[in-house]
C-alpha atoms as a PDB file:
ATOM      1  CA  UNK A   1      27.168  -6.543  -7.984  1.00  0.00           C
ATOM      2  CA  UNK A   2      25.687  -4.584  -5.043  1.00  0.00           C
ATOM      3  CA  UNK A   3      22.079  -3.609  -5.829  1.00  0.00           C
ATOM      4  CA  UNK A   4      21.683   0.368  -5.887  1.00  0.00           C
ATOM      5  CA  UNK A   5      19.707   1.296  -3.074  1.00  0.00           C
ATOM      6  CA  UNK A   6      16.256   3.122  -4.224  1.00  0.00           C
ATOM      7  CA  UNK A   7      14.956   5.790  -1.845  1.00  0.00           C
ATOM      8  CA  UNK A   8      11.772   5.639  -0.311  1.00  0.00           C
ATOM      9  CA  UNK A   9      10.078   9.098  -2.316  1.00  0.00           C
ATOM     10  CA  UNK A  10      10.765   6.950  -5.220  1.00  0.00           C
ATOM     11  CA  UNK A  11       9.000   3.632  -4.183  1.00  0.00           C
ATOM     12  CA  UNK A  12       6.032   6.015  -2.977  1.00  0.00           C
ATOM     13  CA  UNK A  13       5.299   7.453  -6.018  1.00  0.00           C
ATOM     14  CA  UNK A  14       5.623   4.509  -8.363  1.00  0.00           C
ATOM     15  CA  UNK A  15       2.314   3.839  -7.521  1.00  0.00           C
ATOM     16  CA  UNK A  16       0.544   7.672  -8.416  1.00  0.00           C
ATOM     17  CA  UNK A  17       2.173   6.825 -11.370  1.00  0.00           C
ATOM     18  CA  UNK A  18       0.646   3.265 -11.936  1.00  0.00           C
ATOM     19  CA  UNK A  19      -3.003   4.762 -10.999  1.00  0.00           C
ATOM     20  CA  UNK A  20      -2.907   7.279 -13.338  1.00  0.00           C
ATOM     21  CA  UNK A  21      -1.483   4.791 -16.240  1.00  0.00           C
ATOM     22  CA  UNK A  22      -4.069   2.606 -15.729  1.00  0.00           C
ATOM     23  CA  UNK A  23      -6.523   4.921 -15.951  1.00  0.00           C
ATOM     24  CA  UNK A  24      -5.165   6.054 -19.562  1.00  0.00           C
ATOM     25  CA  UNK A  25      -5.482   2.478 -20.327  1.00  0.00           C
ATOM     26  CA  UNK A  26      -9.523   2.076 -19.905  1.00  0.00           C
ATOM     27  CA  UNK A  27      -9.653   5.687 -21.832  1.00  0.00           C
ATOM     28  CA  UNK A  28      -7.662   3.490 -24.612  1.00  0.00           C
ATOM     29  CA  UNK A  29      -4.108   6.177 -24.502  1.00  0.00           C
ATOM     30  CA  UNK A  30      -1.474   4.572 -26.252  1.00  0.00           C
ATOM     31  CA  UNK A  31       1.180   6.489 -25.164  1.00  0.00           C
ATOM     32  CA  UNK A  32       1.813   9.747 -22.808  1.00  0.00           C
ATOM     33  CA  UNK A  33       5.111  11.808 -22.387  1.00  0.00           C
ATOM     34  CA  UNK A  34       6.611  12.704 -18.827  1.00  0.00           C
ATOM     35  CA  UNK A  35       5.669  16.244 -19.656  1.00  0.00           C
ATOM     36  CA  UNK A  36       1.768  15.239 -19.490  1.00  0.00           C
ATOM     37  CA  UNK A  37       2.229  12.904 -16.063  1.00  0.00           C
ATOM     38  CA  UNK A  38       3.860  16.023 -14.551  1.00  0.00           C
ATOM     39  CA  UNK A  39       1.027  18.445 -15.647  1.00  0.00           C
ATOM     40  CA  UNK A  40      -1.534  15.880 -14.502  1.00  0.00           C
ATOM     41  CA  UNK A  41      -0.140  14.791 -11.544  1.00  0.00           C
ATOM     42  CA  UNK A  42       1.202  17.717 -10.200  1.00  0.00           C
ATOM     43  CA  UNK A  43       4.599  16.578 -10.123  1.00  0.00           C
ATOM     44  CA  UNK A  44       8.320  17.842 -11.783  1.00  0.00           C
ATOM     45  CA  UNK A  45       8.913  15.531 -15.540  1.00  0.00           C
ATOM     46  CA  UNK A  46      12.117  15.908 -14.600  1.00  0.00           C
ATOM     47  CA  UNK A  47      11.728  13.975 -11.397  1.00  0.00           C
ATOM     48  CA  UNK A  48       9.301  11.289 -13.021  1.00  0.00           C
ATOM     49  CA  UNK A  49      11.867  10.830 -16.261  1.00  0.00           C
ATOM     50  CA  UNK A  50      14.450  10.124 -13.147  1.00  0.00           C
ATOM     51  CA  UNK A  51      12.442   8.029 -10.850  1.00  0.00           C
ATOM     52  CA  UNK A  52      11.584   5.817 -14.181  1.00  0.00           C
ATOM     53  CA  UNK A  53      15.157   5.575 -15.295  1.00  0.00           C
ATOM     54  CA  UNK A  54      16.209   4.226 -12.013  1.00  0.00           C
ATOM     55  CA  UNK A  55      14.560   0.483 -13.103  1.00  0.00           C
ATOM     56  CA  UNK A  56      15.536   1.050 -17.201  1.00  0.00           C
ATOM     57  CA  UNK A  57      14.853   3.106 -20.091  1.00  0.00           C
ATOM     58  CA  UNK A  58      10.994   2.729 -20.321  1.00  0.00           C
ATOM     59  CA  UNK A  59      10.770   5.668 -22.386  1.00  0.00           C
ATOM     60  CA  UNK A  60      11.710   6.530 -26.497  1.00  0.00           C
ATOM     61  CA  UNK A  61      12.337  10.193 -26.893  1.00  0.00           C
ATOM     62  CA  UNK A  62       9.615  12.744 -29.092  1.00  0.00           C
ATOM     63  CA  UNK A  63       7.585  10.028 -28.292  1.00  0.00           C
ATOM     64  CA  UNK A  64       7.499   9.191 -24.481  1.00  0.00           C
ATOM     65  CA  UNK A  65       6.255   6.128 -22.503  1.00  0.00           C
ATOM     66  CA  UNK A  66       4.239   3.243 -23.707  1.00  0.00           C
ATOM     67  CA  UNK A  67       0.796   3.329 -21.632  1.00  0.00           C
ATOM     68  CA  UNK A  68       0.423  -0.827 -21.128  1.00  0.00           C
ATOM     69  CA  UNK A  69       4.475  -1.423 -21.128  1.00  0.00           C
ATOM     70  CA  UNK A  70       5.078   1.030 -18.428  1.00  0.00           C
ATOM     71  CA  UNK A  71       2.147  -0.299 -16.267  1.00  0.00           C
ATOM     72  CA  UNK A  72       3.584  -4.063 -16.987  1.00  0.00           C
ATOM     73  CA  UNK A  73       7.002  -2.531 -15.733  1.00  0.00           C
ATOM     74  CA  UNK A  74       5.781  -1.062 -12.826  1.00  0.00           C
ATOM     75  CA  UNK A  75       3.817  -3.863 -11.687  1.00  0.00           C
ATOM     76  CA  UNK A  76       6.681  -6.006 -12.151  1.00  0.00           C
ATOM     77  CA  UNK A  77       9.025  -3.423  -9.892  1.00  0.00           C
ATOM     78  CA  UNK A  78       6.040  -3.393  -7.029  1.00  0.00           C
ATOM     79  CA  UNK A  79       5.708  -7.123  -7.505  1.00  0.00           C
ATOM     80  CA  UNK A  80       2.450  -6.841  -8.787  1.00  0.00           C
ATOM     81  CA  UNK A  81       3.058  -9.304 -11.267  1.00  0.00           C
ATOM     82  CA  UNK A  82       3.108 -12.256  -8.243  1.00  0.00           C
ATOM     83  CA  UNK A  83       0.038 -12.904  -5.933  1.00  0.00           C
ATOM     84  CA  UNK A  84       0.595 -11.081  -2.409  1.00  0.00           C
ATOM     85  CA  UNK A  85      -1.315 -12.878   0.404  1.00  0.00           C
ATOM     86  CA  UNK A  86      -2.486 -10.412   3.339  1.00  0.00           C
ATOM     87  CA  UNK A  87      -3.517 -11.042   6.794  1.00  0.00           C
ATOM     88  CA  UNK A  88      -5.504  -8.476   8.282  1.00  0.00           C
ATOM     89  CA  UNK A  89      -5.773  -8.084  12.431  1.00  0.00           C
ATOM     90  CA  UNK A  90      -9.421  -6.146  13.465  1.00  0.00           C
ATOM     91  CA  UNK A  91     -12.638  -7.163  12.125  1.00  0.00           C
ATOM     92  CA  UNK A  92     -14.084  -3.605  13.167  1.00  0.00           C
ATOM     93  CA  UNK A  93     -15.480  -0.807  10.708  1.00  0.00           C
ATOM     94  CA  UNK A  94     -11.978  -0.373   9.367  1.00  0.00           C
ATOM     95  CA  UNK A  95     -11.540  -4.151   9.001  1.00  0.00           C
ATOM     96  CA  UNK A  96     -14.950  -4.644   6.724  1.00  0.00           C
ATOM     97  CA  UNK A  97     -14.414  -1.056   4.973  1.00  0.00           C
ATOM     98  CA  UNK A  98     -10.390  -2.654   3.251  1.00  0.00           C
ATOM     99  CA  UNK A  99     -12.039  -5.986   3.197  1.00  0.00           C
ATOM    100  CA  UNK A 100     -14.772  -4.577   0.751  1.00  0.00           C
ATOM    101  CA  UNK A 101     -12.198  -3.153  -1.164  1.00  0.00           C
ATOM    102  CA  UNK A 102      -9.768  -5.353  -1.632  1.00  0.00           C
ATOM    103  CA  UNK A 103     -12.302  -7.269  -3.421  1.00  0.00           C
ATOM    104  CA  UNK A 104     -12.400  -5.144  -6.072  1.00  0.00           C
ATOM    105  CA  UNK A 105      -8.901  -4.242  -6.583  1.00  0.00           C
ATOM    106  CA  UNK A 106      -6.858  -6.182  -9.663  1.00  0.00           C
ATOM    107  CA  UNK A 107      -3.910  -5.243  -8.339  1.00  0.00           C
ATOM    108  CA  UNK A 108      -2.796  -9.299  -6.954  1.00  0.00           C
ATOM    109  CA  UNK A 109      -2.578  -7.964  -3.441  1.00  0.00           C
ATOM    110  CA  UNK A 110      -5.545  -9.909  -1.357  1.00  0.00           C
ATOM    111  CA  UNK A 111      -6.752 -10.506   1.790  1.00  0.00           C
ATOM    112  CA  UNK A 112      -6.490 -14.139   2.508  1.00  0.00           C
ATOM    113  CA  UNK A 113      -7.607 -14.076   6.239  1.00  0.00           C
ATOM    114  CA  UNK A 114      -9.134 -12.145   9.185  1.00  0.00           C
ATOM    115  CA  UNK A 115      -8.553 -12.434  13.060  1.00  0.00           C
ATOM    116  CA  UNK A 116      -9.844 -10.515  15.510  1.00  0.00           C
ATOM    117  CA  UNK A 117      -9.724 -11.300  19.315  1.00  0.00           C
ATOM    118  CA  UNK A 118     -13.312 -10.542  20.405  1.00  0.00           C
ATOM    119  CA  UNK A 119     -15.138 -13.716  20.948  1.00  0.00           C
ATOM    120  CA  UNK A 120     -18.383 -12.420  19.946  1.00  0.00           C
ATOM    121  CA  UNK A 121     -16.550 -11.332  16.001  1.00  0.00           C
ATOM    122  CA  UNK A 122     -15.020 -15.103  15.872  1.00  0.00           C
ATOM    123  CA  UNK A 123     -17.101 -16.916  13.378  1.00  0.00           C
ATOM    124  CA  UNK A 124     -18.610 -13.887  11.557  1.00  0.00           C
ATOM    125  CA  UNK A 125     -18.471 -13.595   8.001  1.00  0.00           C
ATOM    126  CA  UNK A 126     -16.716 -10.517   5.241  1.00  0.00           C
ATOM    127  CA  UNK A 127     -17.803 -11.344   2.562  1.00  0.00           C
ATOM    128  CA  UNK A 128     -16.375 -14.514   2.029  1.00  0.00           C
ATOM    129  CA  UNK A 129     -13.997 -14.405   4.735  1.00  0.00           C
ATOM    130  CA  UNK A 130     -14.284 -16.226   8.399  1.00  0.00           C
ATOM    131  CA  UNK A 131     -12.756 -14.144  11.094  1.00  0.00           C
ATOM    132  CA  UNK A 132     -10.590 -16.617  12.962  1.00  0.00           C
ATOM    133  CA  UNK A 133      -9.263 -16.096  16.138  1.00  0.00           C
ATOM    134  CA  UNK A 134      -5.356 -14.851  16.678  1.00  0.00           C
ATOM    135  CA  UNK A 135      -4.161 -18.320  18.213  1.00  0.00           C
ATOM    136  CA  UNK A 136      -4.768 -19.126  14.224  1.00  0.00           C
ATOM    137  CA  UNK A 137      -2.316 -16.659  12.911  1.00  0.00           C
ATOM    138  CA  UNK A 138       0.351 -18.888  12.469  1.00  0.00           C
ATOM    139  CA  UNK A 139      -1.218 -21.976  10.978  1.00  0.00           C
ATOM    140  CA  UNK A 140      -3.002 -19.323   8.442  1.00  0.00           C
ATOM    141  CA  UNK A 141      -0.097 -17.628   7.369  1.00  0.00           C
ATOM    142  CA  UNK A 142       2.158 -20.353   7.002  1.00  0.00           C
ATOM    143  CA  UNK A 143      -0.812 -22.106   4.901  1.00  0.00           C
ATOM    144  CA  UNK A 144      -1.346 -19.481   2.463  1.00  0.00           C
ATOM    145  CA  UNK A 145       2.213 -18.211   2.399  1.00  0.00           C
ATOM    146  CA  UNK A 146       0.973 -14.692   3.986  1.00  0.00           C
ATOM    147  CA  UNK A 147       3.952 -11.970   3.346  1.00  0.00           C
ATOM    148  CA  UNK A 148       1.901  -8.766   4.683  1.00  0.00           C
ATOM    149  CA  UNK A 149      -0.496  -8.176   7.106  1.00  0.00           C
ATOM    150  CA  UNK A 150      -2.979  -5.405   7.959  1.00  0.00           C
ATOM    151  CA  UNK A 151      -2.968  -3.632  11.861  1.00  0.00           C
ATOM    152  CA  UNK A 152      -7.145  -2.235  12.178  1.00  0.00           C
ATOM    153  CA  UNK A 153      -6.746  -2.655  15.909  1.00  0.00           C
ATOM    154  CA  UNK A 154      -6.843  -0.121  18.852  1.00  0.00           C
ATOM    155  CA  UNK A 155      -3.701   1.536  19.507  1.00  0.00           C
ATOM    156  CA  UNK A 156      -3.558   0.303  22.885  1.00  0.00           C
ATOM    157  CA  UNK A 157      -3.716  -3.179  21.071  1.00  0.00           C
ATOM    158  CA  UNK A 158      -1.384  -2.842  17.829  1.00  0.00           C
ATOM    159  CA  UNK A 159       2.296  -3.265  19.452  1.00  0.00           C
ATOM    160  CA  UNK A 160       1.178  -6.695  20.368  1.00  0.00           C
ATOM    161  CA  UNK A 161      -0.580  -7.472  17.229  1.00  0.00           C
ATOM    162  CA  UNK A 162       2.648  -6.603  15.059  1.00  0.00           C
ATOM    163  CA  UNK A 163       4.713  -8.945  18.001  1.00  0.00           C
ATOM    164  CA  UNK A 164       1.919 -11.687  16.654  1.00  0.00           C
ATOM    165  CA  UNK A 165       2.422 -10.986  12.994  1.00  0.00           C
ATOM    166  CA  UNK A 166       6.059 -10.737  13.054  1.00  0.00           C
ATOM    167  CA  UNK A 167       6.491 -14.384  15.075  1.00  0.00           C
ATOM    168  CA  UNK A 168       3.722 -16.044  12.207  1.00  0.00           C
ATOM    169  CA  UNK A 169       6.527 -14.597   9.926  1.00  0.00           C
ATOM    170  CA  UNK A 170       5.198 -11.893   7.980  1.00  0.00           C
ATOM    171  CA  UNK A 171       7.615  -9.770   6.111  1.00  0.00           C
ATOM    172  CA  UNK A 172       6.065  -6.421   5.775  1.00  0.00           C
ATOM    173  CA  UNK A 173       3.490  -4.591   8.003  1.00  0.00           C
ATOM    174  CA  UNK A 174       0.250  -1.475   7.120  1.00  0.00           C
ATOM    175  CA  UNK A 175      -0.583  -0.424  10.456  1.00  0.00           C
ATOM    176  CA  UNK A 176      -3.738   1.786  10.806  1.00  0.00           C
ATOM    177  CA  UNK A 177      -3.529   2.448  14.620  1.00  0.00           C
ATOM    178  CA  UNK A 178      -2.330   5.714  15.514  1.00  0.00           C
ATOM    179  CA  UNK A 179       0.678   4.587  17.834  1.00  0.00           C
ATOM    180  CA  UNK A 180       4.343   4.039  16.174  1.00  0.00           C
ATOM    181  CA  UNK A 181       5.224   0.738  16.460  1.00  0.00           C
ATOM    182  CA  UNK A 182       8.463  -1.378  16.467  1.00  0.00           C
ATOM    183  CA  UNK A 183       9.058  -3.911  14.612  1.00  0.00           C
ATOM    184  CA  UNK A 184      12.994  -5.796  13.635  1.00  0.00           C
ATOM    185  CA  UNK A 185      14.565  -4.255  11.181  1.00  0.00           C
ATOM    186  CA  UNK A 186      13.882  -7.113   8.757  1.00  0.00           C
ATOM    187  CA  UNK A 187      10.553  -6.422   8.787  1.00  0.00           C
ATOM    188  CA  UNK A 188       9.048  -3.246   6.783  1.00  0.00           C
ATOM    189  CA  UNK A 189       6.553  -0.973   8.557  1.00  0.00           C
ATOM    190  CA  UNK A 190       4.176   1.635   6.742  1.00  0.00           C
ATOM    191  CA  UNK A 191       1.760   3.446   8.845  1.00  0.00           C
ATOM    192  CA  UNK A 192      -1.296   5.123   8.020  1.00  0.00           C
ATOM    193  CA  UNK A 193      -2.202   7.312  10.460  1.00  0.00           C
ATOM    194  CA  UNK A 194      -5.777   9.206   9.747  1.00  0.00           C
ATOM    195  CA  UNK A 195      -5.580  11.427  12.795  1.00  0.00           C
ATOM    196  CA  UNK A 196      -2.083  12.584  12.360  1.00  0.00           C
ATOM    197  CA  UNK A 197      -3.173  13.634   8.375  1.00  0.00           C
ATOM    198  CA  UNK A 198      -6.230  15.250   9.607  1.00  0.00           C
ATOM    199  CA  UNK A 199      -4.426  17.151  12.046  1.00  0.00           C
ATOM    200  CA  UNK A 200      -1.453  18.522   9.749  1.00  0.00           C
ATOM    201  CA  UNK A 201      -3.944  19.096   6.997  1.00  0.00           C
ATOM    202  CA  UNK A 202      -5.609  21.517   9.367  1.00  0.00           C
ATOM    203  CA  UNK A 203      -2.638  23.427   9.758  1.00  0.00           C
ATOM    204  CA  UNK A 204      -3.159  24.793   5.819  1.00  0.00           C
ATOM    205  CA  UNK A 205      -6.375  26.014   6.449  1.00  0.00           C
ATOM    206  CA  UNK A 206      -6.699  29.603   5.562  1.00  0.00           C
ATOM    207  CA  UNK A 207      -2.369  29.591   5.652  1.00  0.00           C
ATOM    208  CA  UNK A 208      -2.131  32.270   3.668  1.00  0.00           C
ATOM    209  CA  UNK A 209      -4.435  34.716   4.993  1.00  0.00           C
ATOM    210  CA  UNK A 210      -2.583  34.352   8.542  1.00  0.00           C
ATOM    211  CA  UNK A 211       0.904  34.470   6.473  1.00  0.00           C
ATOM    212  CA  UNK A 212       0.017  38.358   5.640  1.00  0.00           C
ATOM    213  CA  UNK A 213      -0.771  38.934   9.650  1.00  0.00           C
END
């Protein structure tokens, strides 16, 4: 049977959804209704009931969803329930600041290993983390089965860092540099581009004064 295809919108907000649940879980909520993740997260319970029911029926109606079962599910659907190994390319500012981070997340996603291609960053330490040079990709992500890696690197830099990453054999890709890359089609591609939010985002300001000009 031919696996139904889920769109990405729906994969995007699985995880609003899993931040918010596990934040009702340290306030101790047993359970919370589609109605109340709409209100909270600003988002249609129509649309949330749907996105939900394309992985099962999570849900028992009058009553709604069970706080720690739905996380469980969810984690299990983002494949949070298995270890993810990450490589991550650029020691720089960016490089410490998700470094820091991802040492506090509990989410089974960590960074196993940092390269950067400036001699004088070789050898330096994040935390407990050795940045290694790139001619070590390979060996590193074939050692600890690395599935994802991490692009902190100047745009003039990242198309050849993602060449690197895909040849090691990663299967999915974050870039950070603000330059669309390409990648094979195999290989998944999410980019977070700070300057191209900054710049739409300042777009809305004062909107709707100018929409009465």
């Amino acid at each position: 049977m031919k696996q139904m295809k889920i769109s990405e919108a729906v994969v995007r907000r699985l995880p609003i959804y899993l931040q918010f649940l596990n934040e009702l879980n340290k306030r101790e909520v047993q359970t919370v209704s589609s109605q109340d993740l709409g209100q909270r997260l600003d988002l249609n319970p129509a649309q949330i009931r749907k996105d939900l029911a394309y992985f099962g029926e999570f849900g028992r109606k009058g009553i709604g969803y069970d706080v720690v079962y739905l996380i469980e599910k969810i984690r299990q659907i983002l494949k949070l329930n298995q270890t993810l190994h990450v490589a991550l390319v650029g020691a720089g500012n960016l490089g410490h600041a998700l470094c820091n981070y991802n040492m506090y997340m509990n989410d089974n996603m960590k960074i196993m290993a940092v390269f950067d291609a400036l001699p004088s960053k070789i050898g330096t330490h994040i935390n407990s983390l050795t940045v290694r040079p790139m001619q070590d990709l390979k060996q590193l992500v074939d050692e600890h089965n690395i599935r994802i890696g991490i692009i902190t690197v100047p745009a003039v830099e990242a198309q050849n860092v993602a060449n690197q990453l895909v040849e090691a054999g990663v299967e999915g890709i974050l870039n950070f540099a603000p330059v669309i890359l390409k990648v094979p089609e195999e290989v998944r591609i999410h980019h977070a581009d700070f300057t191209r939010e900054l710049l739409s985002l300042a777009y809305y300001l004062d909107y709707e004064g100018e929409e009465s000009l």
